[in-house]
N, C-alpha and C. Protein backbone atom coordinates (compact mmCIF):
# COMPACT_ATOMS: atom_id res chain seq x y z
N UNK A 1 198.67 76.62 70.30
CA UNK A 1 199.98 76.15 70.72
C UNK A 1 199.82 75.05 71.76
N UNK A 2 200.64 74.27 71.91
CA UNK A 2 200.60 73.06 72.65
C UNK A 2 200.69 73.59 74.47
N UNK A 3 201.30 74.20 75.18
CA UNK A 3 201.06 74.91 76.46
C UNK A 3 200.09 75.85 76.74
N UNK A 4 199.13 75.71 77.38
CA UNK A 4 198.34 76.33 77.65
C UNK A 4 198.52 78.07 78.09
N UNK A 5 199.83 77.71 78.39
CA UNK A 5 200.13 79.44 78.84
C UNK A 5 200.27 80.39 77.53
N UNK A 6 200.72 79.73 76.63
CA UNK A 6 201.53 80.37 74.99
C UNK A 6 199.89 80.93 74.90
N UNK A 7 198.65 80.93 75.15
CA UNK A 7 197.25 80.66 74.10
C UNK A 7 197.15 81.76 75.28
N UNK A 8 195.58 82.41 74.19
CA UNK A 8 194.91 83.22 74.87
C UNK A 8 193.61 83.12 75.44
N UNK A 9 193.63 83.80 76.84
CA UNK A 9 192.37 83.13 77.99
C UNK A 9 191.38 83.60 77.27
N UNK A 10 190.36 83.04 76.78
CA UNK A 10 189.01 83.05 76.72
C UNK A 10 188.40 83.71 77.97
N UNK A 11 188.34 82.61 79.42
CA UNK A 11 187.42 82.47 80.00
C UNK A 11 187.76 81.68 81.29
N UNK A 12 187.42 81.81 81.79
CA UNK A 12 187.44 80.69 83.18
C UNK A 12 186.42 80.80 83.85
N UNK A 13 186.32 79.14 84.87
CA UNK A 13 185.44 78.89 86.23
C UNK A 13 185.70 77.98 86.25
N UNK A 14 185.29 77.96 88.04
CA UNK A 14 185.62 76.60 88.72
C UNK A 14 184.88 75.58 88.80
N UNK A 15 184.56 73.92 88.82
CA UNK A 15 183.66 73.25 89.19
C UNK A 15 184.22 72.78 91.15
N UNK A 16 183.37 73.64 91.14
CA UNK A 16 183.41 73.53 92.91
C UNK A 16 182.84 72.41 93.67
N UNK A 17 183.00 71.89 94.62
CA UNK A 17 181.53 71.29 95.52
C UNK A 17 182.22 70.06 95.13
N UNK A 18 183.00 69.40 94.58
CA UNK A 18 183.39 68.04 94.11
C UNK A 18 184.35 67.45 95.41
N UNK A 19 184.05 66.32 95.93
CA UNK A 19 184.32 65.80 96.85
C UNK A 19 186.02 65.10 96.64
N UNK A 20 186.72 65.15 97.79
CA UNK A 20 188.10 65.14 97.31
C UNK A 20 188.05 63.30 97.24
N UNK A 21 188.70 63.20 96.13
CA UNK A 21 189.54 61.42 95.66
C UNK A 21 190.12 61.61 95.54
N UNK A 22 190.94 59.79 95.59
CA UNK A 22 192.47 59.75 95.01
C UNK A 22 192.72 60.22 93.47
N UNK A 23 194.09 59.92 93.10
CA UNK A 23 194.04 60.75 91.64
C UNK A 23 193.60 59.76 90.97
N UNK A 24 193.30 60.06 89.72
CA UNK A 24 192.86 59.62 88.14
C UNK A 24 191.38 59.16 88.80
N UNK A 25 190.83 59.40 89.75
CA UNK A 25 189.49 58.79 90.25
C UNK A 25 188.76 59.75 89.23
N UNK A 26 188.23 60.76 90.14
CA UNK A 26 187.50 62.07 89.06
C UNK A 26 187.15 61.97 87.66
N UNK A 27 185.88 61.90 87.37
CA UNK A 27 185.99 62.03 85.55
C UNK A 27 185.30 62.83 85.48
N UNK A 28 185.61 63.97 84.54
CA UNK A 28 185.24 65.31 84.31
C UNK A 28 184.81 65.09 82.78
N UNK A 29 183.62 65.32 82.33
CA UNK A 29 183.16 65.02 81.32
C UNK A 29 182.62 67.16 81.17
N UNK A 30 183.72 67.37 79.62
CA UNK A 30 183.84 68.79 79.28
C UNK A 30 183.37 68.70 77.96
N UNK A 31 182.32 69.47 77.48
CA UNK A 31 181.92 69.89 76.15
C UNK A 31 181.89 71.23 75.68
N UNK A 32 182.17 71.53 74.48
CA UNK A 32 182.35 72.76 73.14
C UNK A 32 181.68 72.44 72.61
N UNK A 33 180.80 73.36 72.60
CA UNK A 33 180.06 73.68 71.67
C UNK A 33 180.24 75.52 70.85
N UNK A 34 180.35 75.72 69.55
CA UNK A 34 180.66 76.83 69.10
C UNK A 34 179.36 77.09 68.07
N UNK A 35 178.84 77.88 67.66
CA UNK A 35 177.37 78.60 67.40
C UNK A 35 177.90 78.64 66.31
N UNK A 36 177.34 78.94 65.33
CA UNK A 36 177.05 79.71 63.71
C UNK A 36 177.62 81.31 64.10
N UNK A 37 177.32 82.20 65.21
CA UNK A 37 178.20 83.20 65.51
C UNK A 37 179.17 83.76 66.12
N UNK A 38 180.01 82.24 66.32
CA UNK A 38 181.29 82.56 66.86
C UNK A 38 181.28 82.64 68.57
N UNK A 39 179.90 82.09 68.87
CA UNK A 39 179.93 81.92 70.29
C UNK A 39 179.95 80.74 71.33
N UNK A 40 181.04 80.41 71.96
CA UNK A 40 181.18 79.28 72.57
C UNK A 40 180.78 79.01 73.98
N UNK A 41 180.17 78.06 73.83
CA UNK A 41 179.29 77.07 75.22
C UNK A 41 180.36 76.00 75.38
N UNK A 42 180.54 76.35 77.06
CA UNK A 42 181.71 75.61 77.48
C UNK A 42 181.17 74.44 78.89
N UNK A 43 180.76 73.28 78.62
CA UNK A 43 180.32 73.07 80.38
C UNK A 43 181.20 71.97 80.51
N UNK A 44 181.31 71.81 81.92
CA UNK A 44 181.68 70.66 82.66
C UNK A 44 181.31 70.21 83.71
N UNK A 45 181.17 68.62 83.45
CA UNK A 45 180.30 68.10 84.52
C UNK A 45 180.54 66.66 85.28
N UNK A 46 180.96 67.22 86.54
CA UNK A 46 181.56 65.61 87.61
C UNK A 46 180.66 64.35 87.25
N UNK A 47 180.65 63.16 86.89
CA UNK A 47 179.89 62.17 86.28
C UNK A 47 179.77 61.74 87.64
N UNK A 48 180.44 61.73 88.67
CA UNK A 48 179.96 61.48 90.21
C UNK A 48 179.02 61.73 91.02
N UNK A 49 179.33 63.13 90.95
CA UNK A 49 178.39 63.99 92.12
C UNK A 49 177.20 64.84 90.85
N UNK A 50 177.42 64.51 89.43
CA UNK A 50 176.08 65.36 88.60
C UNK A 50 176.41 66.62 88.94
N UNK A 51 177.04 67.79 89.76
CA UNK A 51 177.74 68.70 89.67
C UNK A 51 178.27 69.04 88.17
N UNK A 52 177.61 70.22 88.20
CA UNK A 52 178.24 71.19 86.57
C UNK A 52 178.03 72.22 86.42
N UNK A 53 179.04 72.93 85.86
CA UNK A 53 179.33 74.90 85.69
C UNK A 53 179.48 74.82 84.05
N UNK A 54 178.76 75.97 83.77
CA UNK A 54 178.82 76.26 82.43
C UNK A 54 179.55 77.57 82.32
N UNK A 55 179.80 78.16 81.32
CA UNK A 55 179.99 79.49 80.81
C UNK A 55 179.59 80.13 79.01
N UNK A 56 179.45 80.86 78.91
CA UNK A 56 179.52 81.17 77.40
C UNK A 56 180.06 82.59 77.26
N UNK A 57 180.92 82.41 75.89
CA UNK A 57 182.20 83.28 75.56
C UNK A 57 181.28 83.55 74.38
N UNK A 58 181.23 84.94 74.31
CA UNK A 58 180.60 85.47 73.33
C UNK A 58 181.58 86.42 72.25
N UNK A 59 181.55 87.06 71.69
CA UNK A 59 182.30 87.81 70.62
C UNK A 59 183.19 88.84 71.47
N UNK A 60 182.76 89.33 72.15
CA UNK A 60 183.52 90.26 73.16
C UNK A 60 185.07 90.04 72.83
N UNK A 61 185.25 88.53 73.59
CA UNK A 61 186.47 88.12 73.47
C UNK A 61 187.17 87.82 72.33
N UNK A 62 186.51 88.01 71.33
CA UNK A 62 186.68 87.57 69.85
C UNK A 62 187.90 88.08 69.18
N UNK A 63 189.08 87.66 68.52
CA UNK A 63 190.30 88.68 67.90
C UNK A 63 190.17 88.83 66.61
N UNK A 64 190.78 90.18 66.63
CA UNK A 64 190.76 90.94 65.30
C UNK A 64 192.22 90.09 64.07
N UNK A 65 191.98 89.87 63.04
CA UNK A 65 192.73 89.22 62.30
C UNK A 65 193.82 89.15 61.95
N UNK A 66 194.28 90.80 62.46
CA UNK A 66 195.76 90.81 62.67
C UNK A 66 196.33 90.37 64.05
N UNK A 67 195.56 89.98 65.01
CA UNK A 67 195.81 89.24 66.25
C UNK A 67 196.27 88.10 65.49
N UNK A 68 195.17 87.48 65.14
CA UNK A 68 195.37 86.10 64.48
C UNK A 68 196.06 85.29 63.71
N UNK A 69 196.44 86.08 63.17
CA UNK A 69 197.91 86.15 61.79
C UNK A 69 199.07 86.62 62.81
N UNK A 70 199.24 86.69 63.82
CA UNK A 70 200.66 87.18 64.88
C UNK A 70 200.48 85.53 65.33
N UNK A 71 199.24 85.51 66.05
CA UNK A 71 199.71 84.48 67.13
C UNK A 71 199.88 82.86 65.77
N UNK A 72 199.07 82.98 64.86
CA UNK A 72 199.52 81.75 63.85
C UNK A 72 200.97 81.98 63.70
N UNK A 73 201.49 83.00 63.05
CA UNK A 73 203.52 83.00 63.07
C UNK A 73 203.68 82.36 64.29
N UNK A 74 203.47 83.04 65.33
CA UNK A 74 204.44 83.08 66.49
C UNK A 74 203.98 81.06 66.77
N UNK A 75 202.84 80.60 66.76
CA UNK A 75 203.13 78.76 66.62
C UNK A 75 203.50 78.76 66.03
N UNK A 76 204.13 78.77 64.36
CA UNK A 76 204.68 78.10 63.42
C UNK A 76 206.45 78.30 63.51
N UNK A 77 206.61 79.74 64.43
CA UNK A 77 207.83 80.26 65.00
C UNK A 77 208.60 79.23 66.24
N UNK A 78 207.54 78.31 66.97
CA UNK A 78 207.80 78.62 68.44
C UNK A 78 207.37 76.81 68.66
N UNK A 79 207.02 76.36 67.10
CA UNK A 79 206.81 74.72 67.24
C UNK A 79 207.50 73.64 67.85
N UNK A 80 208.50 73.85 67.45
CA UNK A 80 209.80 72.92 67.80
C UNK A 80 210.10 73.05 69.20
N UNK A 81 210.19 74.37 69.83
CA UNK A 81 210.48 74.46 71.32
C UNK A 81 208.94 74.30 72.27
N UNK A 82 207.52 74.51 71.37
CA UNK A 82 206.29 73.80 72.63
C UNK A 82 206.31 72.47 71.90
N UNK A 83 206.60 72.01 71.39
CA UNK A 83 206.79 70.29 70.97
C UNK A 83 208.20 69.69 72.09
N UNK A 84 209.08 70.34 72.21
CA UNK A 84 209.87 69.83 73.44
C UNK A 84 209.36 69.79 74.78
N UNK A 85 208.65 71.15 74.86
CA UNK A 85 208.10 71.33 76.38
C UNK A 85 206.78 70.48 76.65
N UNK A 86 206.07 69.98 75.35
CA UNK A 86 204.92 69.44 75.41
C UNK A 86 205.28 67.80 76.20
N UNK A 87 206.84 67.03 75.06
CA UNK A 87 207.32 65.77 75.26
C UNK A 87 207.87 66.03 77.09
N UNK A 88 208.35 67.12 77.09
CA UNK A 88 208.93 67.06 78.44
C UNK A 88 207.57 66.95 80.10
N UNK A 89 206.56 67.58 79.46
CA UNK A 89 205.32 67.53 80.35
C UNK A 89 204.76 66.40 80.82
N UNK A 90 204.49 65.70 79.07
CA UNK A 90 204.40 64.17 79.11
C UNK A 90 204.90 63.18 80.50
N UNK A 91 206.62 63.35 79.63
CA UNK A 91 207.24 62.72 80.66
C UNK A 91 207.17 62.26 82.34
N UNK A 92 207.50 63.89 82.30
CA UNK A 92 207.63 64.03 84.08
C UNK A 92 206.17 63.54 84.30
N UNK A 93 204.54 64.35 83.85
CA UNK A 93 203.50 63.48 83.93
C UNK A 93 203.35 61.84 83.90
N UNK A 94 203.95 61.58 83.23
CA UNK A 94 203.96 59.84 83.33
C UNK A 94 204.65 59.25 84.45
N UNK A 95 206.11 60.01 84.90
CA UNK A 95 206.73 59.69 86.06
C UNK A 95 206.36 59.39 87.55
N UNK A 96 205.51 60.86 87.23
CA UNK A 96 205.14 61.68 88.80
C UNK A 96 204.36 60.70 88.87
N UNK A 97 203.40 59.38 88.06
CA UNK A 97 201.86 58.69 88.17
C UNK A 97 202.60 57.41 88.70
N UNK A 98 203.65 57.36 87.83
CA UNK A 98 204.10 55.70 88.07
C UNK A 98 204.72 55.79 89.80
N UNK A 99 205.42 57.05 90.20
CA UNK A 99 205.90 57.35 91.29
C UNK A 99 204.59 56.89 92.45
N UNK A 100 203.57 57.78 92.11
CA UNK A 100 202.62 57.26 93.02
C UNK A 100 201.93 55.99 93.08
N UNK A 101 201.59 55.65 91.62
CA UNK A 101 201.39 54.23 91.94
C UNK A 101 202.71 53.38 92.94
N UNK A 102 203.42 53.23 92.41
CA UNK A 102 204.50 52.51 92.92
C UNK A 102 204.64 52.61 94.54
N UNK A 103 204.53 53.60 95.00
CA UNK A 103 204.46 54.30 96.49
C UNK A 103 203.52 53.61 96.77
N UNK A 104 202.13 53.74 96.45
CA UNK A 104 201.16 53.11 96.71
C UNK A 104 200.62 51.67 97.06
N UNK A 105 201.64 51.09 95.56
CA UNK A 105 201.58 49.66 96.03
C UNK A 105 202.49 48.92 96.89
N UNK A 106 203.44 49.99 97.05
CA UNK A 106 204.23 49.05 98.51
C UNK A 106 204.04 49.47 99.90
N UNK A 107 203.04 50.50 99.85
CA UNK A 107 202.25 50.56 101.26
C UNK A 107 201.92 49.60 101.49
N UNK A 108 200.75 49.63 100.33
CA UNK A 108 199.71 47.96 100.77
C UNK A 108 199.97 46.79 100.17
N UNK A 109 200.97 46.44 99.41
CA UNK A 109 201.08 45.11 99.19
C UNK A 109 202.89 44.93 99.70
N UNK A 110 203.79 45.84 100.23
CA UNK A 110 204.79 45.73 100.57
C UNK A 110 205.02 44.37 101.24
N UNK A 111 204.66 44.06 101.88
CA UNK A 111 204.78 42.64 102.91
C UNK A 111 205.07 41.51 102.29
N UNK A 112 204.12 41.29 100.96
CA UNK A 112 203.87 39.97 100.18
C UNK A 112 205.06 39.99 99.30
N UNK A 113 205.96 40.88 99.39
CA UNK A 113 206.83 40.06 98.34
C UNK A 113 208.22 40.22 99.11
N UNK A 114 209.41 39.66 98.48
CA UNK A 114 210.89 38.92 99.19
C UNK A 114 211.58 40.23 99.35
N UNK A 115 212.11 40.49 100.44
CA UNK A 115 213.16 41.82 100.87
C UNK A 115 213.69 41.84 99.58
N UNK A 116 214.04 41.16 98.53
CA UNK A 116 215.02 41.49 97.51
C UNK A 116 214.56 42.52 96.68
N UNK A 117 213.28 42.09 96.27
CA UNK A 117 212.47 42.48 95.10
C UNK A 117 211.72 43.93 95.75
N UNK A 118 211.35 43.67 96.80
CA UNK A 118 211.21 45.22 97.82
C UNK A 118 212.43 46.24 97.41
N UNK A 119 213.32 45.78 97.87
CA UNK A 119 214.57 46.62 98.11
C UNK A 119 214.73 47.29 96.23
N UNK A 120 214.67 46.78 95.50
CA UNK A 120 215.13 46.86 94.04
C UNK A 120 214.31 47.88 93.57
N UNK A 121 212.39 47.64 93.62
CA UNK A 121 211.37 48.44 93.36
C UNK A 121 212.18 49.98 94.70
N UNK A 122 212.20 49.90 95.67
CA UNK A 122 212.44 50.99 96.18
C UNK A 122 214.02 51.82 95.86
N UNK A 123 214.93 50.97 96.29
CA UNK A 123 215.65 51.87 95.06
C UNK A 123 215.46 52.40 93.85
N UNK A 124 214.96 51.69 92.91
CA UNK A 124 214.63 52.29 91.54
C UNK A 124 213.68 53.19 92.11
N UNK A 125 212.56 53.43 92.67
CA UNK A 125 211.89 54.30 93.16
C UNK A 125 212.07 55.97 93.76
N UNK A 126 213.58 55.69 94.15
CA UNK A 126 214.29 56.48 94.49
C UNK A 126 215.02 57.06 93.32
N UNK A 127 215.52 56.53 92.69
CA UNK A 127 216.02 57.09 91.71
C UNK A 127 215.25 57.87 90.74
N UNK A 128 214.00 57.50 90.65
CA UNK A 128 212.95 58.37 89.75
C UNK A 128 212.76 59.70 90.32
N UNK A 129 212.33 59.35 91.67
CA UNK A 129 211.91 60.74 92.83
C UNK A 129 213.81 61.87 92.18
N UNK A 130 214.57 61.20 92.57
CA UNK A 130 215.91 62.13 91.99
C UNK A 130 216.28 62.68 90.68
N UNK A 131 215.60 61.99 89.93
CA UNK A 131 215.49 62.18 88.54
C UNK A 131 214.34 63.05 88.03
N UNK A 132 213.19 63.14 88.73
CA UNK A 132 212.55 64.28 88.97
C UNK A 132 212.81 65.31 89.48
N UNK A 133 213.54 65.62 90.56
CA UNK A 133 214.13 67.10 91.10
C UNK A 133 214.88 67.58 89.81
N UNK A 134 215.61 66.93 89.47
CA UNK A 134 216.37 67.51 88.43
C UNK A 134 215.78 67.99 87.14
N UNK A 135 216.98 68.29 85.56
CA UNK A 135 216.74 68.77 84.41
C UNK A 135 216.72 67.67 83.54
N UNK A 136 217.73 66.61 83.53
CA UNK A 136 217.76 65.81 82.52
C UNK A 136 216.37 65.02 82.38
N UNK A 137 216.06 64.97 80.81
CA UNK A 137 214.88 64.33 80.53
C UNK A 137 215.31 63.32 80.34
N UNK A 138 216.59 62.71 79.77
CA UNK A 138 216.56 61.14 79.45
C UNK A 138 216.96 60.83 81.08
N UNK A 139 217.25 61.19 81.86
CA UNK A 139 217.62 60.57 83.38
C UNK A 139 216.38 60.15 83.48
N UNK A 140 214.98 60.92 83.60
CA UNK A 140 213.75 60.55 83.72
C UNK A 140 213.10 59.47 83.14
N UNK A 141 213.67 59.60 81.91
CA UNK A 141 213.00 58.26 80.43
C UNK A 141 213.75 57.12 81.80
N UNK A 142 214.98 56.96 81.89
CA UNK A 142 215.60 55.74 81.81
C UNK A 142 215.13 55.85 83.04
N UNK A 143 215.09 56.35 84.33
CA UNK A 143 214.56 56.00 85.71
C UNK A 143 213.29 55.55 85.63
N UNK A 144 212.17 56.00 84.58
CA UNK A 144 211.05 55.62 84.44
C UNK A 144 211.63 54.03 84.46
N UNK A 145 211.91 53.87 83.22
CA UNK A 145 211.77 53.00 82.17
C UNK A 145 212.17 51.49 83.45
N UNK A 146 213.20 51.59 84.20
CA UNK A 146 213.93 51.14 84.97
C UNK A 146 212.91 50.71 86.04
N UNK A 147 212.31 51.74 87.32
CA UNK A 147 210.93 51.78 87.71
C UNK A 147 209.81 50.63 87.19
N UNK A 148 209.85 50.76 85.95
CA UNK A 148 208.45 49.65 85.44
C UNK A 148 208.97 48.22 85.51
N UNK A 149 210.48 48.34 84.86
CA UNK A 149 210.56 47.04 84.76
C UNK A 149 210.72 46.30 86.48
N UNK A 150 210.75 46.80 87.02
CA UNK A 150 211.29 46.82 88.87
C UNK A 150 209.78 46.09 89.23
N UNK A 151 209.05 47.06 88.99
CA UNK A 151 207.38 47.21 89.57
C UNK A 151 207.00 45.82 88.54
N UNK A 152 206.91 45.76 87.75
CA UNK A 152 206.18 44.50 86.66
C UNK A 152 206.94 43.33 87.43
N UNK A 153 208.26 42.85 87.54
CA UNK A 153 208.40 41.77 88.54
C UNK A 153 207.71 42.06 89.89
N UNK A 154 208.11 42.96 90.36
CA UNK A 154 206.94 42.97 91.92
C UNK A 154 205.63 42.68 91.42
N UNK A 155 204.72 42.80 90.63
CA UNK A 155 203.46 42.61 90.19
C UNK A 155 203.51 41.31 90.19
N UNK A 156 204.04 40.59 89.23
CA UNK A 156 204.40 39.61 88.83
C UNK A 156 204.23 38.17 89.84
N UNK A 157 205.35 38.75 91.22
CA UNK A 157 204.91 37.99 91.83
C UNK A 157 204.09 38.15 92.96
N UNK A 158 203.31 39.23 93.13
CA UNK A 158 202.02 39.06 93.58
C UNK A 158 200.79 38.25 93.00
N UNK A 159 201.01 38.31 91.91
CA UNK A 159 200.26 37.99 90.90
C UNK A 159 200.20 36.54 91.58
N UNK A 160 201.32 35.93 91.15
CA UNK A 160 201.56 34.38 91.38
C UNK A 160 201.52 34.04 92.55
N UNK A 161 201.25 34.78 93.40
CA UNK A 161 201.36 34.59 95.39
C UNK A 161 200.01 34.25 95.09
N UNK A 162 199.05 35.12 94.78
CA UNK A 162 197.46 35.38 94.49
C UNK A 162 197.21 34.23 93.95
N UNK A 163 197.79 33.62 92.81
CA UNK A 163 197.20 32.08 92.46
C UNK A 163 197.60 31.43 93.36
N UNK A 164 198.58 30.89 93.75
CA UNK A 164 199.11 30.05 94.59
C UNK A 164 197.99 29.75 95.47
N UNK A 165 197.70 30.90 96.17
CA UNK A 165 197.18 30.91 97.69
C UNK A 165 195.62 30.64 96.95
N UNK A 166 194.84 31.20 96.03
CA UNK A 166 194.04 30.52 95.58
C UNK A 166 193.28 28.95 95.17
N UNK A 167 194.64 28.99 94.53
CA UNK A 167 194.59 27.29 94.19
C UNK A 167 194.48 26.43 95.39
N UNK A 168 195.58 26.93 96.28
CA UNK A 168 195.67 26.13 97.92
C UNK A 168 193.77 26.23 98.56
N UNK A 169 193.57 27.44 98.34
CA UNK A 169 191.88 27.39 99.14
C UNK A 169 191.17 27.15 98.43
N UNK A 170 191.42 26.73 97.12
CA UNK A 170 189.79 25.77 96.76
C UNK A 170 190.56 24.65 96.43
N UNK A 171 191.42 24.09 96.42
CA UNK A 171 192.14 22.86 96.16
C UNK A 171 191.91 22.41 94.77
N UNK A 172 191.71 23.27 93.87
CA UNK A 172 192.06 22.79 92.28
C UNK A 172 190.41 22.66 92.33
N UNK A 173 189.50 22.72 93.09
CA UNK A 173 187.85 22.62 92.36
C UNK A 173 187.64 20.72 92.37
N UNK A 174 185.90 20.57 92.38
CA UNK A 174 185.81 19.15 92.11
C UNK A 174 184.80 19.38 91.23
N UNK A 175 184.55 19.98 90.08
CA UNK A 175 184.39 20.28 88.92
C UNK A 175 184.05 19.31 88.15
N UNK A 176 185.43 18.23 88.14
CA UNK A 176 185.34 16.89 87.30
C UNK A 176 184.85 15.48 87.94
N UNK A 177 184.32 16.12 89.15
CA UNK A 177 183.88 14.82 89.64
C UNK A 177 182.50 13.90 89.37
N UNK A 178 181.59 14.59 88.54
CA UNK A 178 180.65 14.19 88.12
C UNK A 178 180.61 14.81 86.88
N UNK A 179 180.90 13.84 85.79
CA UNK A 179 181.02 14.19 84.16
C UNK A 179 179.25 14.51 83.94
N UNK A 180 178.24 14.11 84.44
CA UNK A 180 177.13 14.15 84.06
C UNK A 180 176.08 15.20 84.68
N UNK A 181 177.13 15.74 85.85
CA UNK A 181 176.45 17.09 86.39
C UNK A 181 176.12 17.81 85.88
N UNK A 182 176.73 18.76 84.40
CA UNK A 182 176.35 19.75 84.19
C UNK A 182 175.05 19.50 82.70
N UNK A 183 174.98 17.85 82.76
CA UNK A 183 173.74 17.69 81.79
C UNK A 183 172.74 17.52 82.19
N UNK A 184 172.20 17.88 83.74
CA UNK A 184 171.07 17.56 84.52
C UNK A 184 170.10 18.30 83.87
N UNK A 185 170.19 19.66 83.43
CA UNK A 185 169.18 20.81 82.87
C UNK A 185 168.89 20.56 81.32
N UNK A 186 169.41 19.39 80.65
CA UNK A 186 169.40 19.02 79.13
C UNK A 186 168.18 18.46 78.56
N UNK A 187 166.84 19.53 78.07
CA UNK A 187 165.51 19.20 77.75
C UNK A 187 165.57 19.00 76.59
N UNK A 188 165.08 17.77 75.61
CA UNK A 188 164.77 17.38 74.71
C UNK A 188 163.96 17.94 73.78
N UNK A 189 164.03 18.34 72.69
CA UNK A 189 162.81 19.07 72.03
C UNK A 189 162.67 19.07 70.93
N UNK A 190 161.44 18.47 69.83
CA UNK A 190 161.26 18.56 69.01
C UNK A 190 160.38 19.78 68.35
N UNK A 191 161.12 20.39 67.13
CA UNK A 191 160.14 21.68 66.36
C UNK A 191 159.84 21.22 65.57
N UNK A 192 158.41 21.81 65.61
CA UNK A 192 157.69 21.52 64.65
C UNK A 192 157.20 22.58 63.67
N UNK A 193 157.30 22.76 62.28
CA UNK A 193 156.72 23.48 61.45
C UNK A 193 155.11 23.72 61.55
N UNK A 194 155.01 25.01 61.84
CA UNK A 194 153.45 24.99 61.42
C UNK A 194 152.91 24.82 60.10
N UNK A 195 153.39 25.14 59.04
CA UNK A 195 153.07 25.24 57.60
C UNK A 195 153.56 23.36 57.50
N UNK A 196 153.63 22.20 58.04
CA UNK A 196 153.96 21.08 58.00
C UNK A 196 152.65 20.51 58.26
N UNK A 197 151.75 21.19 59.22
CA UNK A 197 150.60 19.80 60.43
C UNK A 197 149.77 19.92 59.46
């Protein structure tokens, strides 16, 4: 089933000892492996710190076939409502990221752009954070949706502040000032066939 709660626990452990980052930093690299007898090797391992916990689930935990034939009905019963809760997870997940990015970038780039375009990204900003407390999922779609387009002009003209101020400190480059500069390293060379001399 698509929620992890609907399914039945195998197994658990923690990968401990992992040093705290910001989010989406962490990459957790997780492998399955399942045996010829139904026994599964589970590890995971911080690609950072080389930190990794394994486990293996052996038959113990294994279900009997009339388990199996219940919990197959009960997904084919129960699709339509973890396919809503799955889209709805999504969502708010995509929200809650853009929320923090967005927060994030007007900590540190707040300054560089016009009270207008400030003010617009933070209202819409606000409106997401409210649209999250709540139930409605399309309030969320459209506060998202609203949010990006807010944030992509603020990008936008950072973006173009960033050339600007670029262009100004190297003054367009003198690049073209000697057409014959970049043929100084141009060695002449004739090949010769050996099967020719």
């Amino acid at each position: 089933r698509e929620m992890a709660a609907d399914n039945k626990l195998l197994g658990m452990f923690n990968l401990e000892d992992i040093p705290p980052a910001p989010r989406v930093m962490p990459q957790i690299e997780v492998t399955f492996d399942i045996d010829a007898n139904g026994i599964v090797h589970v590890a995971a391992k911080d690609r950072a710190t080389g930190k990794e916990q394994s486990m293996t689930i052996t038959g113990q935990s294994s279900l009997d076939k009339d388990t199996i034939d219940q919990m197959v009905k009960d997904a084919e019963a129960h699709a339509e409502d973890d396919r809503r809760k799955k889209e709805e997870a999504e969502v708010r997940n995509n929200a809650d990221s853009l929320v923090y990015q967005t927060e994030k970038l007007l900590r540190e780039q707040g300054d560089k752009i016009s009270g207008d375009e400030k003010d617009k990204v933070s209202s819409a900003l606000e409106d997401l954070k409210a649209a999250l407390a709540g139930t409605d999922l399309e309030a969320i779609k459209t506060a998202t949706e609203t949010l990006m387009t807010a944030s992509q002009t603020f990008a936008q003209q950072l973006y173009e502040q960033a050339a600007a101020e670029q262009q100004a400190a190297g003054g367009g480059g003198d690049a073209s000032a000697d057409p014959t500069a970049a043929d100084d390293d141009v060695v002449d060379a004739e090949i010769v066939d050996d099967e020719e001399q």
